[in-house]
N, C-alpha and C. Protein backbone atom coordinates (compact mmCIF):
# COMPACT_ATOMS: atom_id res chain seq x y z
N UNK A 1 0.84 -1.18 0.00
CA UNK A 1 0.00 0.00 0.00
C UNK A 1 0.88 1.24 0.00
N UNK A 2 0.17 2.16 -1.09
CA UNK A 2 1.14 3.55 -1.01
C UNK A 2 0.79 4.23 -0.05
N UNK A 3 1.57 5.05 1.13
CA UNK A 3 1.41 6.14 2.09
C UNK A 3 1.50 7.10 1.28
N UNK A 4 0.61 8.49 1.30
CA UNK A 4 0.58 9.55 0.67
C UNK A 4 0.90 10.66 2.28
N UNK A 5 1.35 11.66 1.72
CA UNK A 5 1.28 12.61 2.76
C UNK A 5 -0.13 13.59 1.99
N UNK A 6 -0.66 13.77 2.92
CA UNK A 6 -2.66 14.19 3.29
C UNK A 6 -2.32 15.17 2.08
N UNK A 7 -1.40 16.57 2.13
CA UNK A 7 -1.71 17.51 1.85
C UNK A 7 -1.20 17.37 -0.36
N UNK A 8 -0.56 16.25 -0.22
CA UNK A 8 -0.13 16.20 -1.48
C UNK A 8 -1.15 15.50 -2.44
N UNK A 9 -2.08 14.51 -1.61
CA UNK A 9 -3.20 14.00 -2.60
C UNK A 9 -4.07 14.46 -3.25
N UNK A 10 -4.03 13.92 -4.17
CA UNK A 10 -4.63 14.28 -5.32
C UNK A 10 -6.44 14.25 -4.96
N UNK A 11 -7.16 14.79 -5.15
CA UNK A 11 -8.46 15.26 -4.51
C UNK A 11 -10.05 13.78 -4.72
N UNK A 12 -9.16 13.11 -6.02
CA UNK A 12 -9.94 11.81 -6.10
C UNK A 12 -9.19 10.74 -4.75
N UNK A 13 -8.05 10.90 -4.81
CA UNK A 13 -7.77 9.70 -3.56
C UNK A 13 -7.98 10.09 -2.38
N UNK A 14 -8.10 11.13 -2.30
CA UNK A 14 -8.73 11.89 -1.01
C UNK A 14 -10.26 11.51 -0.55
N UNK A 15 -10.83 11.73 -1.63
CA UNK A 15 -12.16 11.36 -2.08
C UNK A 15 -12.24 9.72 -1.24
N UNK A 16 -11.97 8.99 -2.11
CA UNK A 16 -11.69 7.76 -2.31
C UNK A 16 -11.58 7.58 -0.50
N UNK A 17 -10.57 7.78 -0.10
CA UNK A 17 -10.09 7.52 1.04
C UNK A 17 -11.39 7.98 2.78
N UNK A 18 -12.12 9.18 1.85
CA UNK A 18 -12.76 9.97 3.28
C UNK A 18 -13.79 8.36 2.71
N UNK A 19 -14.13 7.72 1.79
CA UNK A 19 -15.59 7.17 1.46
C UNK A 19 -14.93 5.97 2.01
N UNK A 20 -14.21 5.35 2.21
CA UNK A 20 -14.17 3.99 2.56
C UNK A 20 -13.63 4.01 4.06
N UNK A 21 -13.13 5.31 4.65
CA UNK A 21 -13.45 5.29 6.05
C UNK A 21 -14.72 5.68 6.71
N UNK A 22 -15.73 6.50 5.64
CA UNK A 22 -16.92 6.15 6.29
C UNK A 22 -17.55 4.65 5.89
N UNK A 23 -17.35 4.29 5.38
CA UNK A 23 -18.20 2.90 5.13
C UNK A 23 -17.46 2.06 6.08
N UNK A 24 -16.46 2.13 6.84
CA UNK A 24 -15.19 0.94 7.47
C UNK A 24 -16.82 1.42 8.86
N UNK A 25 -16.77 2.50 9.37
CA UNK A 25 -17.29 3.21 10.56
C UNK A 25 -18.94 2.63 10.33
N UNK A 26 -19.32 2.93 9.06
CA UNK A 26 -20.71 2.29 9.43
C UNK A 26 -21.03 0.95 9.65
N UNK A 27 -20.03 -0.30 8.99
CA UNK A 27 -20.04 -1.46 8.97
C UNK A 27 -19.74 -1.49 10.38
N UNK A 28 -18.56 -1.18 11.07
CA UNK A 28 -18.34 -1.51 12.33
C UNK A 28 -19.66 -1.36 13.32
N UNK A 29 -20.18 -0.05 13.25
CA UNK A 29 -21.39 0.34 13.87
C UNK A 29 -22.74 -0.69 13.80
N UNK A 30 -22.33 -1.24 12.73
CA UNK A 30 -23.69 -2.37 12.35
C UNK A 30 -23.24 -3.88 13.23
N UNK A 31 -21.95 -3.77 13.70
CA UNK A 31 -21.46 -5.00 13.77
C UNK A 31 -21.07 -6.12 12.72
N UNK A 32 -20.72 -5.59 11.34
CA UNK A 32 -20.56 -6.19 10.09
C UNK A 32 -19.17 -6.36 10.58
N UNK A 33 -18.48 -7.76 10.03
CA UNK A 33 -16.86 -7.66 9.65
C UNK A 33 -17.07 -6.92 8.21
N UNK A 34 -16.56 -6.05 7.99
CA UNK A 34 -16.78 -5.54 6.36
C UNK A 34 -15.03 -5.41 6.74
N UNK A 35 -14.37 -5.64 5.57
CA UNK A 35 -13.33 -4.61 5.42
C UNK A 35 -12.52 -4.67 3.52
N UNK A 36 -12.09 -3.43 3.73
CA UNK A 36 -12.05 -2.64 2.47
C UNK A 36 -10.41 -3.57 1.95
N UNK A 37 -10.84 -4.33 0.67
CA UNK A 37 -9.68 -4.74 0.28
C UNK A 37 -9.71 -4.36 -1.27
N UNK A 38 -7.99 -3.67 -1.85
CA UNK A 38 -7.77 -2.80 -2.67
C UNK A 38 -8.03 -3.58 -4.28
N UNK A 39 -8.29 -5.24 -3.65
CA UNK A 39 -8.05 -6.31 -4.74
C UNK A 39 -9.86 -6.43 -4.83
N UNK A 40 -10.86 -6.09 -4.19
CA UNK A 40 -12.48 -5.62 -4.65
C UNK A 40 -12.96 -4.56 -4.76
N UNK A 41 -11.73 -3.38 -5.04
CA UNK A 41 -12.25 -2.20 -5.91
C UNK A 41 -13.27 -2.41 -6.88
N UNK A 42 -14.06 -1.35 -7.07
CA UNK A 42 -14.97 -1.48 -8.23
C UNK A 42 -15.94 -0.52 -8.54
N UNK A 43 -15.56 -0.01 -9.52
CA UNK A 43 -16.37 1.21 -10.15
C UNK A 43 -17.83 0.92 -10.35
N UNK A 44 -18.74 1.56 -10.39
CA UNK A 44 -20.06 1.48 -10.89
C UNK A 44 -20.19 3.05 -11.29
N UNK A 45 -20.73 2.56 -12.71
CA UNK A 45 -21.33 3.86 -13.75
C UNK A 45 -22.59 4.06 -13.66
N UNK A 46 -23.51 5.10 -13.21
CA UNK A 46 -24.66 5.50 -13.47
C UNK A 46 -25.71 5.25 -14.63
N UNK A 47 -26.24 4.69 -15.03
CA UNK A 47 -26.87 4.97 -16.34
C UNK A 47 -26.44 5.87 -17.51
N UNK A 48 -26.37 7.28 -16.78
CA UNK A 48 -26.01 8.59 -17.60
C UNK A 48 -24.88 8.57 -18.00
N UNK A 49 -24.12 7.81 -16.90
CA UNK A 49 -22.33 7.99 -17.20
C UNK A 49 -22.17 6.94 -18.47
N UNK A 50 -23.06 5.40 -18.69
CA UNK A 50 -22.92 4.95 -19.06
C UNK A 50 -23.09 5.39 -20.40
N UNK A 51 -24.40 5.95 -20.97
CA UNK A 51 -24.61 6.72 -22.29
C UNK A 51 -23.95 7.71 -22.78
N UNK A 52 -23.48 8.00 -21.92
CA UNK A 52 -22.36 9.55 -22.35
C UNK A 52 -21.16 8.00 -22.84
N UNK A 53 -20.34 7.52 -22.01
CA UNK A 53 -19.23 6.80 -22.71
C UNK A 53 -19.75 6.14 -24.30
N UNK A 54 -20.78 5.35 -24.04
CA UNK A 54 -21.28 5.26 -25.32
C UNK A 54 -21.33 6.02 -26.37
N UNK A 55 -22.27 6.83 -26.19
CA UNK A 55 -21.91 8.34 -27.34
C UNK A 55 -20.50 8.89 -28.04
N UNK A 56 -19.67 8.41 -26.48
CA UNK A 56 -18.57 9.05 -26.39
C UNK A 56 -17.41 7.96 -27.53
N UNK A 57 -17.62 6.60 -27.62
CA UNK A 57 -17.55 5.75 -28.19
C UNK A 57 -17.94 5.96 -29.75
N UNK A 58 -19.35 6.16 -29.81
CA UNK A 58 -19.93 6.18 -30.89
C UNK A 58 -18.88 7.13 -31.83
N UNK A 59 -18.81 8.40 -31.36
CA UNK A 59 -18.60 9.62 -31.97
C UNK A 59 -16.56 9.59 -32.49
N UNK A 60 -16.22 8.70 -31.76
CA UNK A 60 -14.94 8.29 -32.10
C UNK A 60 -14.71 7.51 -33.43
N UNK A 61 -16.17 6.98 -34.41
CA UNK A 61 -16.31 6.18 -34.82
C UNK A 61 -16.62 6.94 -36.29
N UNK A 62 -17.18 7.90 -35.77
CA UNK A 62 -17.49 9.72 -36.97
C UNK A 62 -16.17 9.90 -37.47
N UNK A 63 -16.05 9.71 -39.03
CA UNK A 63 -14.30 10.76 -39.35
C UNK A 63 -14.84 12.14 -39.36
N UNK A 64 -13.50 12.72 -38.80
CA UNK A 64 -13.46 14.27 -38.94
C UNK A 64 -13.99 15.01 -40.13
N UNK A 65 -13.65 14.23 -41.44
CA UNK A 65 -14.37 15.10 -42.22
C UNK A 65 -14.66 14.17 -43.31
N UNK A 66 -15.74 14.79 -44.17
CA UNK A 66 -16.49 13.79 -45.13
C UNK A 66 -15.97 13.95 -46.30
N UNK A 67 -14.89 13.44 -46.17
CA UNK A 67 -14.55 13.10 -47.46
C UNK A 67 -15.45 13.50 -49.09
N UNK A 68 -16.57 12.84 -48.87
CA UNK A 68 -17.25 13.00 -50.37
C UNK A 68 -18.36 14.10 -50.18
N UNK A 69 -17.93 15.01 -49.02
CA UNK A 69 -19.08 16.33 -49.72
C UNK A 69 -17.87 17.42 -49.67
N UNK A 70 -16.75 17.42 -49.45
CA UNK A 70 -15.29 18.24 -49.59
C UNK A 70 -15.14 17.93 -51.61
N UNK A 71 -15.03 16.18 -51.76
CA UNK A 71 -14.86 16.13 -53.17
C UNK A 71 -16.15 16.99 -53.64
N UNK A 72 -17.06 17.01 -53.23
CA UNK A 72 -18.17 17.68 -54.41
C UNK A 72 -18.35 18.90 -54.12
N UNK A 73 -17.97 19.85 -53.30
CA UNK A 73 -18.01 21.00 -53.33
C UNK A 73 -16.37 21.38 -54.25
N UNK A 74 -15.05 20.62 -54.14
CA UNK A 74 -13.95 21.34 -54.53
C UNK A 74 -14.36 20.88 -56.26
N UNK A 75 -15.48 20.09 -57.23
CA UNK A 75 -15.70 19.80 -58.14
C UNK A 75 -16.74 20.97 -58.48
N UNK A 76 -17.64 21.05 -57.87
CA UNK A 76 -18.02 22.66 -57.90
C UNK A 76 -17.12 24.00 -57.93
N UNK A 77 -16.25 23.71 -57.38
CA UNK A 77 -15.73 25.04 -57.39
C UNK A 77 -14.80 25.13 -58.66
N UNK A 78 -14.49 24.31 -59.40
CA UNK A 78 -13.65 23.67 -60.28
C UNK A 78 -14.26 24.39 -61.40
N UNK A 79 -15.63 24.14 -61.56
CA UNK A 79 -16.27 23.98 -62.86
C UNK A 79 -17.19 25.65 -62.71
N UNK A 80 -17.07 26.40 -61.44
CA UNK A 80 -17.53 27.11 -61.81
C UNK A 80 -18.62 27.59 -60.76
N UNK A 81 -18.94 26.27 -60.35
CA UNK A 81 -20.81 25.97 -60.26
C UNK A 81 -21.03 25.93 -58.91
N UNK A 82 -20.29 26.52 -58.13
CA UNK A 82 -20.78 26.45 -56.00
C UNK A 82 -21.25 27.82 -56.26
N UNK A 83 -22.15 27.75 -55.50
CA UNK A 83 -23.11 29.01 -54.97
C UNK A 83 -22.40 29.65 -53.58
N UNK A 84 -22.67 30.56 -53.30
CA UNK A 84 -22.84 30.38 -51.93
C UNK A 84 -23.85 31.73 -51.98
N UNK A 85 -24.62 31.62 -50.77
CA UNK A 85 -25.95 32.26 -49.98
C UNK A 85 -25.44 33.18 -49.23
N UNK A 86 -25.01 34.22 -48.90
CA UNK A 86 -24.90 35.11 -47.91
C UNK A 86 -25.93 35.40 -46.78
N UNK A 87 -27.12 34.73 -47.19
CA UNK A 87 -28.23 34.91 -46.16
C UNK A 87 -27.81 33.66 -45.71
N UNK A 88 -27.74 32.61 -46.26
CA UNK A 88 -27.37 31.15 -46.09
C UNK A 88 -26.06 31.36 -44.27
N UNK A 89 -25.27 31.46 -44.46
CA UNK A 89 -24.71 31.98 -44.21
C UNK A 89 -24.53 32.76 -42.68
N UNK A 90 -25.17 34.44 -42.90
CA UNK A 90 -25.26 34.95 -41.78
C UNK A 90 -26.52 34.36 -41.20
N UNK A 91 -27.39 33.26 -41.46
CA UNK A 91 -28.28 32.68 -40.73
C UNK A 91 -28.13 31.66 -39.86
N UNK A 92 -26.91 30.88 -40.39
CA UNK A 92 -26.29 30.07 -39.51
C UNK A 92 -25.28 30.29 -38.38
N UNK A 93 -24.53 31.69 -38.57
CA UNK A 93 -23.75 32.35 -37.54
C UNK A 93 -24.25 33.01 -36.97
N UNK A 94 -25.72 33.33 -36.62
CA UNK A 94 -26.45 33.60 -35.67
C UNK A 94 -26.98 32.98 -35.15
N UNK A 95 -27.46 31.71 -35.65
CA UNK A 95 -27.75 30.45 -34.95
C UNK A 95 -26.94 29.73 -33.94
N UNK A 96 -25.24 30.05 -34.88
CA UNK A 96 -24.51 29.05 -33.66
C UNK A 96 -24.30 30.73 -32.54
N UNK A 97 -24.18 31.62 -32.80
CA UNK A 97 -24.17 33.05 -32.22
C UNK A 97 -25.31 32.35 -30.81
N UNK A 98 -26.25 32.37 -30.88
CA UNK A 98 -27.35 32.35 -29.82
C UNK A 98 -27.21 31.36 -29.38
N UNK A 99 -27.07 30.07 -29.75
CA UNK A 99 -26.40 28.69 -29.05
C UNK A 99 -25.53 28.63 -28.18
N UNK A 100 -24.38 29.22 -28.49
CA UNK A 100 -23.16 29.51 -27.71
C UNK A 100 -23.50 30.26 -26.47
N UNK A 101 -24.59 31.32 -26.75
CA UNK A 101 -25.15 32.11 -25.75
C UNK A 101 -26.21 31.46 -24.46
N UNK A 102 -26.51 30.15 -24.82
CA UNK A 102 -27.60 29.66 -24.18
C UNK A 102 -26.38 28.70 -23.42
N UNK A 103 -25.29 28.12 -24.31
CA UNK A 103 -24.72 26.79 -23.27
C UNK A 103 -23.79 27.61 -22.23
């Protein structure tokens, strides 16, 4: 087992450490033998935590960029034939404008 000195830990093992001396204190209080061994650690994910990693998974799975609407706009631009909208445009940078403003 690593000894840490209190003031240097890092705020999760701190964490970690205040939660399994209250649980050592309530088991005792119950009269439980409970005791905390480092070899039945074990995380549990929330539901939420679980869908976010998922997502979080998923989205790793997205390439950065799409390839075949880059080829068909730089074939447009080639030949002449891309538009672009200026309303198009400042309608969407006010959109992400007010978005940004809400998160």
């Amino acid at each position: 087992m690593i000894n840490f000195i209190e003031r240097n830990r890092p705020a999760d093992v701190k964490a970690y450490t205040s939660q399994a001396s209250r649980l050592k204190g309530k088991e005792k209080a119950s009269g439980n033998n409970f005791t905390l061994d480092s070899s039945e650690d074990r995380v549990l994910l929330s539901p939420m935590a679980k869908e976010i990693q998922m997502a979080k998974n998923w989205l790793q799975t997205i390439p950065d960029v799409r390839v075949e609407k880059v080829t068909e706009i730089k074939n447009q631009i080639a030949q002449g034939a891309y538009q672009i909208s200026s309303e198009r445009i400042a309608h969407r940078m006010m959109g992400e404008s007010l978005l940004n403003e809400m998160l």
